[in-house]
Protein backbone atom coordinates (compact mmCIF):
# COMPACT_ATOMS: atom_id res chain seq x y z
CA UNK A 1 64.24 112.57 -30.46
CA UNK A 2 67.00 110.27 -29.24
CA UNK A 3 64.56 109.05 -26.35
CA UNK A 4 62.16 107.92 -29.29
CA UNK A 5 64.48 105.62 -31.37
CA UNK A 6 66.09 104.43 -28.25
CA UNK A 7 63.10 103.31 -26.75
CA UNK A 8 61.53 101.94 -29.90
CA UNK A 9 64.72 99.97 -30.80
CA UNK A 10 64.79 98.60 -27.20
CA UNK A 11 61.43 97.89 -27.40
CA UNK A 12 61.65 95.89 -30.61
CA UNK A 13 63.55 93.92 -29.69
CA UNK A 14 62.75 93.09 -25.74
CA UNK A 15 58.80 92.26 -27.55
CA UNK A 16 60.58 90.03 -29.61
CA UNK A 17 62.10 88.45 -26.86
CA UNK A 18 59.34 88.09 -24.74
CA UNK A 19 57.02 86.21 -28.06
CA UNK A 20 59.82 84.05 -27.57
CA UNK A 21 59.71 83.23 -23.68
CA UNK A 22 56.06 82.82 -23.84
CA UNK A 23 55.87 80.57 -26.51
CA UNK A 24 59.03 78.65 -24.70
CA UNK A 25 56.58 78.62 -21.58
CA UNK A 26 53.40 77.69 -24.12
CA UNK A 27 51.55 80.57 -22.20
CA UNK A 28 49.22 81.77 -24.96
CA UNK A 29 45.91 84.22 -24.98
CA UNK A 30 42.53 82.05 -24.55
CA UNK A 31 40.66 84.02 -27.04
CA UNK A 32 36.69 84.59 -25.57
CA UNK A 33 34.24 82.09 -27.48
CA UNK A 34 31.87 84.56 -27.42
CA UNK A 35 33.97 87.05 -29.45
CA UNK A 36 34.19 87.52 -33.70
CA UNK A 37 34.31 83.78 -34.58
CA UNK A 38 37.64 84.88 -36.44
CA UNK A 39 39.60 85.95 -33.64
CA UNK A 40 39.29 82.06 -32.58
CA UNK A 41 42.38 81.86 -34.72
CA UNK A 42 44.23 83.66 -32.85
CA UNK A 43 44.40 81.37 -29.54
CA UNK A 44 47.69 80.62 -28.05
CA UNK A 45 49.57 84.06 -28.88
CA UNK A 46 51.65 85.46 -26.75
CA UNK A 47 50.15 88.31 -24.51
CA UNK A 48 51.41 90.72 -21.77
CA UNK A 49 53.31 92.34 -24.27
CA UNK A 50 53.01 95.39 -22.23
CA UNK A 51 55.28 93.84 -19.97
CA UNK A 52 57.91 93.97 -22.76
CA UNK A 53 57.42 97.61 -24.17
CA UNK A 54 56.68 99.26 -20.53
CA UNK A 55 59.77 98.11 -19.69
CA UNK A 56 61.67 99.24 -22.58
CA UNK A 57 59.88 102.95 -22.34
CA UNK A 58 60.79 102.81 -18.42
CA UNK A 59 64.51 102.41 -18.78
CA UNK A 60 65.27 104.70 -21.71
CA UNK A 61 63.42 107.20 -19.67
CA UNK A 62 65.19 106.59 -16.38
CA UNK A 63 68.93 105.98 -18.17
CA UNK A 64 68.25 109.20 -21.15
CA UNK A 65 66.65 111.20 -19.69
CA UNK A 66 63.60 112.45 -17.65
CA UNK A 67 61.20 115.09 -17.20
CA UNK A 68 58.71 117.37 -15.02
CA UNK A 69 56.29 114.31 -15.02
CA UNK A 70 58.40 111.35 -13.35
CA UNK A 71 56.17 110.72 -10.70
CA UNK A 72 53.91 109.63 -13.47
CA UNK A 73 55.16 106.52 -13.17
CA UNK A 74 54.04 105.17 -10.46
CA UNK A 75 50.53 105.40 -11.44
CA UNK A 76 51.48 103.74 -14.63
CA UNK A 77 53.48 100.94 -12.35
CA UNK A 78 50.38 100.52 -10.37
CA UNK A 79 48.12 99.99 -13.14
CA UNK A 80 50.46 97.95 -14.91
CA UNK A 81 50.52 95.36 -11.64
CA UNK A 82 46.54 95.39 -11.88
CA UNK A 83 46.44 94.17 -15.46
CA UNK A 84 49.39 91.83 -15.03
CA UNK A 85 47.51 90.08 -12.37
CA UNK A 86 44.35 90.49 -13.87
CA UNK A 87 46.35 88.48 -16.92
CA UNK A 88 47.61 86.12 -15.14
CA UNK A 89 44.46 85.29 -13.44
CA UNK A 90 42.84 85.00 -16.73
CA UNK A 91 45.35 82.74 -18.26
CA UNK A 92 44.45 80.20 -14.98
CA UNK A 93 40.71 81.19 -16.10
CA UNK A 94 40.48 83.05 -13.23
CA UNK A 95 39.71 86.51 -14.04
CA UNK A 96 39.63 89.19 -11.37
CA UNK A 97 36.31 89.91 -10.53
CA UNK A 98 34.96 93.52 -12.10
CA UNK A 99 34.16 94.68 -8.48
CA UNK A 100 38.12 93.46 -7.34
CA UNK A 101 39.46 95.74 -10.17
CA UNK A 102 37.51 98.67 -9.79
CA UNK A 103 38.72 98.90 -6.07
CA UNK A 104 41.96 99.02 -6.37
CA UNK A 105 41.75 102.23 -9.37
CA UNK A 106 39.72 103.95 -6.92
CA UNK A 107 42.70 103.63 -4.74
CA UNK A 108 45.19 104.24 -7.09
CA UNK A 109 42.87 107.17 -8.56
CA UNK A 110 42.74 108.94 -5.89
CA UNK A 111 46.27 108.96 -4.19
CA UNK A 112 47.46 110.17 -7.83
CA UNK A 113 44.62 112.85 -7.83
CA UNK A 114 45.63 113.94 -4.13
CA UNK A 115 49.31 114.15 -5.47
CA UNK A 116 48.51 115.70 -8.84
CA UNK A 117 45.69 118.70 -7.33
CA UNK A 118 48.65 119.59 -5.71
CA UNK A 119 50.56 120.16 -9.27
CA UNK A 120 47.96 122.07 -10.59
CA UNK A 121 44.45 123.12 -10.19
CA UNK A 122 41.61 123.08 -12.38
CA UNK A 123 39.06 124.58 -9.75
CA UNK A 124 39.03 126.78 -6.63
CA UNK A 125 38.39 123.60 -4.93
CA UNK A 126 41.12 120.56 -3.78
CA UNK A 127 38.53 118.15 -2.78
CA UNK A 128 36.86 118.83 -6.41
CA UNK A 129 40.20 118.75 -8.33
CA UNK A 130 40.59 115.12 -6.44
CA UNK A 131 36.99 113.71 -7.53
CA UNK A 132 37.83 115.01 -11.32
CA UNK A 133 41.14 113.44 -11.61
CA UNK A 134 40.15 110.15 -9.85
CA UNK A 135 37.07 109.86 -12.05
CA UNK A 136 38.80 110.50 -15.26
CA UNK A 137 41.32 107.69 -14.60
CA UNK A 138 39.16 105.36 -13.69
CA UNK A 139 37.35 105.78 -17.18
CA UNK A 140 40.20 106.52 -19.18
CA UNK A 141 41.78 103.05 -18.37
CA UNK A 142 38.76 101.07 -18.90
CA UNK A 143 38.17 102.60 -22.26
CA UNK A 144 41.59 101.91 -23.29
CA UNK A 145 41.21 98.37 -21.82
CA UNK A 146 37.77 98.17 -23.81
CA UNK A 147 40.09 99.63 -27.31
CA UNK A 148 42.41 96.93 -27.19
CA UNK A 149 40.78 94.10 -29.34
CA UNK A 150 41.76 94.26 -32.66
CA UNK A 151 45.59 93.79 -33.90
CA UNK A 152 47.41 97.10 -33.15
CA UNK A 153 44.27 99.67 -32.77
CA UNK A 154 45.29 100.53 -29.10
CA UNK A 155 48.75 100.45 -29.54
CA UNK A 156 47.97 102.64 -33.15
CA UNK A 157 45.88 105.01 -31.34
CA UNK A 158 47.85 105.37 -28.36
CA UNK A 159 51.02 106.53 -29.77
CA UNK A 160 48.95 109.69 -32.00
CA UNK A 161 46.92 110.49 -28.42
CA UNK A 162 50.53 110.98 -27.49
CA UNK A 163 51.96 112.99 -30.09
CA UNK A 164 51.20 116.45 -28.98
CA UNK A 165 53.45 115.72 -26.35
CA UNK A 166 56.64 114.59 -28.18
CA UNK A 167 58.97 117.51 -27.03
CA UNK A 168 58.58 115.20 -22.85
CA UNK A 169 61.03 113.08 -22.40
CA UNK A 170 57.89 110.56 -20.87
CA UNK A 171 55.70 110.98 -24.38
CA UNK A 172 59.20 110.36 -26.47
CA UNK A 173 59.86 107.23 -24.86
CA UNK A 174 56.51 106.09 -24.61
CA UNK A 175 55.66 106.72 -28.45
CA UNK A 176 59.33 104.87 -29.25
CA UNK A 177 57.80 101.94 -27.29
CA UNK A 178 54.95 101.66 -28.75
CA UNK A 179 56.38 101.59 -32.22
CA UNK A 180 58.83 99.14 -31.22
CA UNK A 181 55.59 96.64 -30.15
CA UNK A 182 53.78 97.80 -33.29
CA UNK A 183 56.53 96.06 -35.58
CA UNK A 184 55.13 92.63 -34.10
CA UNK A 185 51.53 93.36 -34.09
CA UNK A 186 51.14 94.44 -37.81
CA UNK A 187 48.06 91.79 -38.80
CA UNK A 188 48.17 89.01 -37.48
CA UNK A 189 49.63 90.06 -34.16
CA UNK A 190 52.14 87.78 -33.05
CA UNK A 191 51.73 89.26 -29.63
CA UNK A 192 49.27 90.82 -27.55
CA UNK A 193 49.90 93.98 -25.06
CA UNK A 194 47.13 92.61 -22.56
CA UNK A 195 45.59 94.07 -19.49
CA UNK A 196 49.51 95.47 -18.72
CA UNK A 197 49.67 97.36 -21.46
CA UNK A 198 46.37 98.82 -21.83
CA UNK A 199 45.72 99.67 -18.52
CA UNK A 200 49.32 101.29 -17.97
CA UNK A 201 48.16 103.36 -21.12
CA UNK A 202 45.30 104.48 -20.15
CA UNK A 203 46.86 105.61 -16.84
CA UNK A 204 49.62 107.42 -18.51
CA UNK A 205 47.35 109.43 -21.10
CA UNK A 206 45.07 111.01 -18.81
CA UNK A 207 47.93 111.71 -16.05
CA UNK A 208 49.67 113.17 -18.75
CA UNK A 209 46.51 115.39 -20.30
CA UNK A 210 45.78 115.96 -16.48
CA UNK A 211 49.72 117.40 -15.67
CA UNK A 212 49.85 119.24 -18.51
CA UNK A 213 46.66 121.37 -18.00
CA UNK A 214 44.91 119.77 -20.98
CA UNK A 215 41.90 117.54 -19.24
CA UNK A 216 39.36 119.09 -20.56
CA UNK A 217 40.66 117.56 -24.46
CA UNK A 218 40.88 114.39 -23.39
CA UNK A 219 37.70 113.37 -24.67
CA UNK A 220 38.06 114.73 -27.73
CA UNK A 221 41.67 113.27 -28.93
CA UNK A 222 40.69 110.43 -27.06
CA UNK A 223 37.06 109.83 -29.14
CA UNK A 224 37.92 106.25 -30.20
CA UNK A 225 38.18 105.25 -26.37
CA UNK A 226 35.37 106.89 -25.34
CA UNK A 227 32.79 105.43 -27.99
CA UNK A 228 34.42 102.08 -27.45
CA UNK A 229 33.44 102.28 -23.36
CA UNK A 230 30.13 104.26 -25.01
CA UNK A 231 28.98 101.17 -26.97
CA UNK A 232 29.26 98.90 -24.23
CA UNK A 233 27.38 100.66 -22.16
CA UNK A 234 24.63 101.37 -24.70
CA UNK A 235 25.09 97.83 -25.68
CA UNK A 236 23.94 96.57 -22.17
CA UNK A 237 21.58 98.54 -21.28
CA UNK A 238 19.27 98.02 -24.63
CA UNK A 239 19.84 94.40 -24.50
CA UNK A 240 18.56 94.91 -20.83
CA UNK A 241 15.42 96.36 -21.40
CA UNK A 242 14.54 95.00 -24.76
CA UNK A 243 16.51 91.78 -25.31
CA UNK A 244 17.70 92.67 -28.43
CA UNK A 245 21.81 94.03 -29.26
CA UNK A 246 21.68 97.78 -30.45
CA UNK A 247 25.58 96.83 -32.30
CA UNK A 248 26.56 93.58 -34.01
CA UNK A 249 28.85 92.80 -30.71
CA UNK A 250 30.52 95.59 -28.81
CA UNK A 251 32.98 96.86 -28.18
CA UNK A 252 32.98 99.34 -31.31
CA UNK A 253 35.36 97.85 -33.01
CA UNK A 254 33.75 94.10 -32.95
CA UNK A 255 30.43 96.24 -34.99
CA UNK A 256 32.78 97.10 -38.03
CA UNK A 257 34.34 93.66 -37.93
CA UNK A 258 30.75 92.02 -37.86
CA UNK A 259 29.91 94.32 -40.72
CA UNK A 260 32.45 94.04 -42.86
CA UNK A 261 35.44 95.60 -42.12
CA UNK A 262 38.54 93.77 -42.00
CA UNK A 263 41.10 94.79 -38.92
CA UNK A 264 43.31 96.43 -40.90
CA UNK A 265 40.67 98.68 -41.76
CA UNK A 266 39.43 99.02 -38.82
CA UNK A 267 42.89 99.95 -37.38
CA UNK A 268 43.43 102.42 -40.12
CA UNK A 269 40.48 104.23 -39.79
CA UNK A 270 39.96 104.15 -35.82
CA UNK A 271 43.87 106.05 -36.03
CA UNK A 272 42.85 108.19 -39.08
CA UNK A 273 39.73 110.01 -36.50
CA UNK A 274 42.03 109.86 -33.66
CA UNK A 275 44.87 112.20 -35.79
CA UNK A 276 41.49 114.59 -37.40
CA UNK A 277 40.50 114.86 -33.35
CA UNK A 278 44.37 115.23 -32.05
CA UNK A 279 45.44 117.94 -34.89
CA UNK A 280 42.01 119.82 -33.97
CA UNK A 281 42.50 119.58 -29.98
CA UNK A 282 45.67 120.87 -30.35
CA UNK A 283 44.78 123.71 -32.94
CA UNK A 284 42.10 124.65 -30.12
CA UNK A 285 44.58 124.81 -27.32
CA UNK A 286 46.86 126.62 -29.30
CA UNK A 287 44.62 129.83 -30.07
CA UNK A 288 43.67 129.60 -26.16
């Protein structure tokens, strides 16, 4: 478990560092006016945290050790580039347009499910195996870009999604890092992972569940993601073809907020279903 303190010291304190450079650099989040009226508060906080604990995760790995799964990485690189620039762009107001994004993680997508149907196979047939994998990244990092919007829920959710895994070098580090960024973000955040971090996330939970033979769980320990992307989608297709919302606000979370919940709770109980879901995935896989 060295990999896992290491990384999560590291990561405390290169997070901390980085609240500090943005604020030096006065580059803060521009919270969306259309969102709960009291995440308005929050305006001006540091984001692109994932910048901070990515990095942290990435070295401990490289310098402590490493595992089966390296090439991992450069999927997680990749998308990590995507949702720096798509941060970036944003903090101009300038967001990357949805059709800009989704082009470049078919590309990604794809060369990792090329590389990966060579690992392993989940059908008699490559071409299949590729359309699967490429598919199932593509959603899984949306849904964990659609999961980070309340203080800590990705970040929370992430690191049990992960836990299964904590005898890999990759998952150690990874859960360390996430800890480490957790210390910052208990509520109010004083920093936000951003695009980086969710979309690197998302990218290194379903390569990982993909590697390690386990795809076909991924939906289950991975429920609070799903019914976040879910929501939206239901969300705008009623409002569509009845002009009326079918949640409060979506994503998922934004429904609890708007009725009630506060984020803590929200965070607490969104991690709570993802541990019930994780501890019965992996009782399943164990009897298989």
């Amino acid at each position: 478990m060295r990999n896992l303190v290491a990384a999560g010291l590291l990561s405390w304190f290169l997070v901390g560092l980085w609240i500090t450079l943005m604020q030096a650099l006065q580059m803060g989040k521009q919270v969306r006016a259309d969102g709960p009226q009291s995440h308005l508060s929050k305006t001006g906080t540091p984001s692109m945290g994932g910048v901070a604990f990515l990095l942290a995760a990435a070295l401990v790995y490289a310098l402590i050790g490493t595992d089966k799964h390296a090439g991992l990485w450069l999927l997680v690189l990749g998308f990590a580039l995507l949702g720096l620039a798509d941060d970036l762009a944003g903090s101009l107001r300038r967001p990357l347009k949805a059709r800009e994004k989704l082009v470049v993680q078919v590309l990604m997508s794809l060369v990792f499910g090329a590389w990966a149907s060579g690992q392993i196979h989940y059908t008699p047939y490559q071409l299949l195996d590729i359309t699967i994998f490429t598919l199932v990244l593509i959603a899984a990092t949306n849904a964990f870009n659609f999961t980070d919007g309340v203080d800590g829920l990705l970040a929370s959710v992430s690191a049990v999604i992960l836990l299964p895994f904590v005898g890999l070098p990759l998952a150690q580090t990874m859960i360390g890092a996430l800890l480490g960024f957790l210390w910052h973000n208990s509520p109010k955040a004083t920093v936000f992972m951003g695009d980086t971090g969710s979309m690197a996330l998302g990218a290194l939970v379903s390569g990982l569940f993909i590697l390690e033979g386990k795809l076909w769980y991924l939906p289950l320990v991975a429920l609070i993601p799903v019914l976040e992307v879910v929501s939206v989608f239901i969300q705008v297709t009623y409002f569509r073809r009845t002009g009326k919302r079918f949640f409060r606000m979506s994503p998922l979370h934004h429904h609890f907020e708007l009725s009630g919940w506060p984020e803590g709770k929200v965070v607490f109980r969104f991690t709570v279903v993802t541990a019930l879901c994780t501890a019965l995935a992996v009782g399943l896989w164990g009897v298989r």
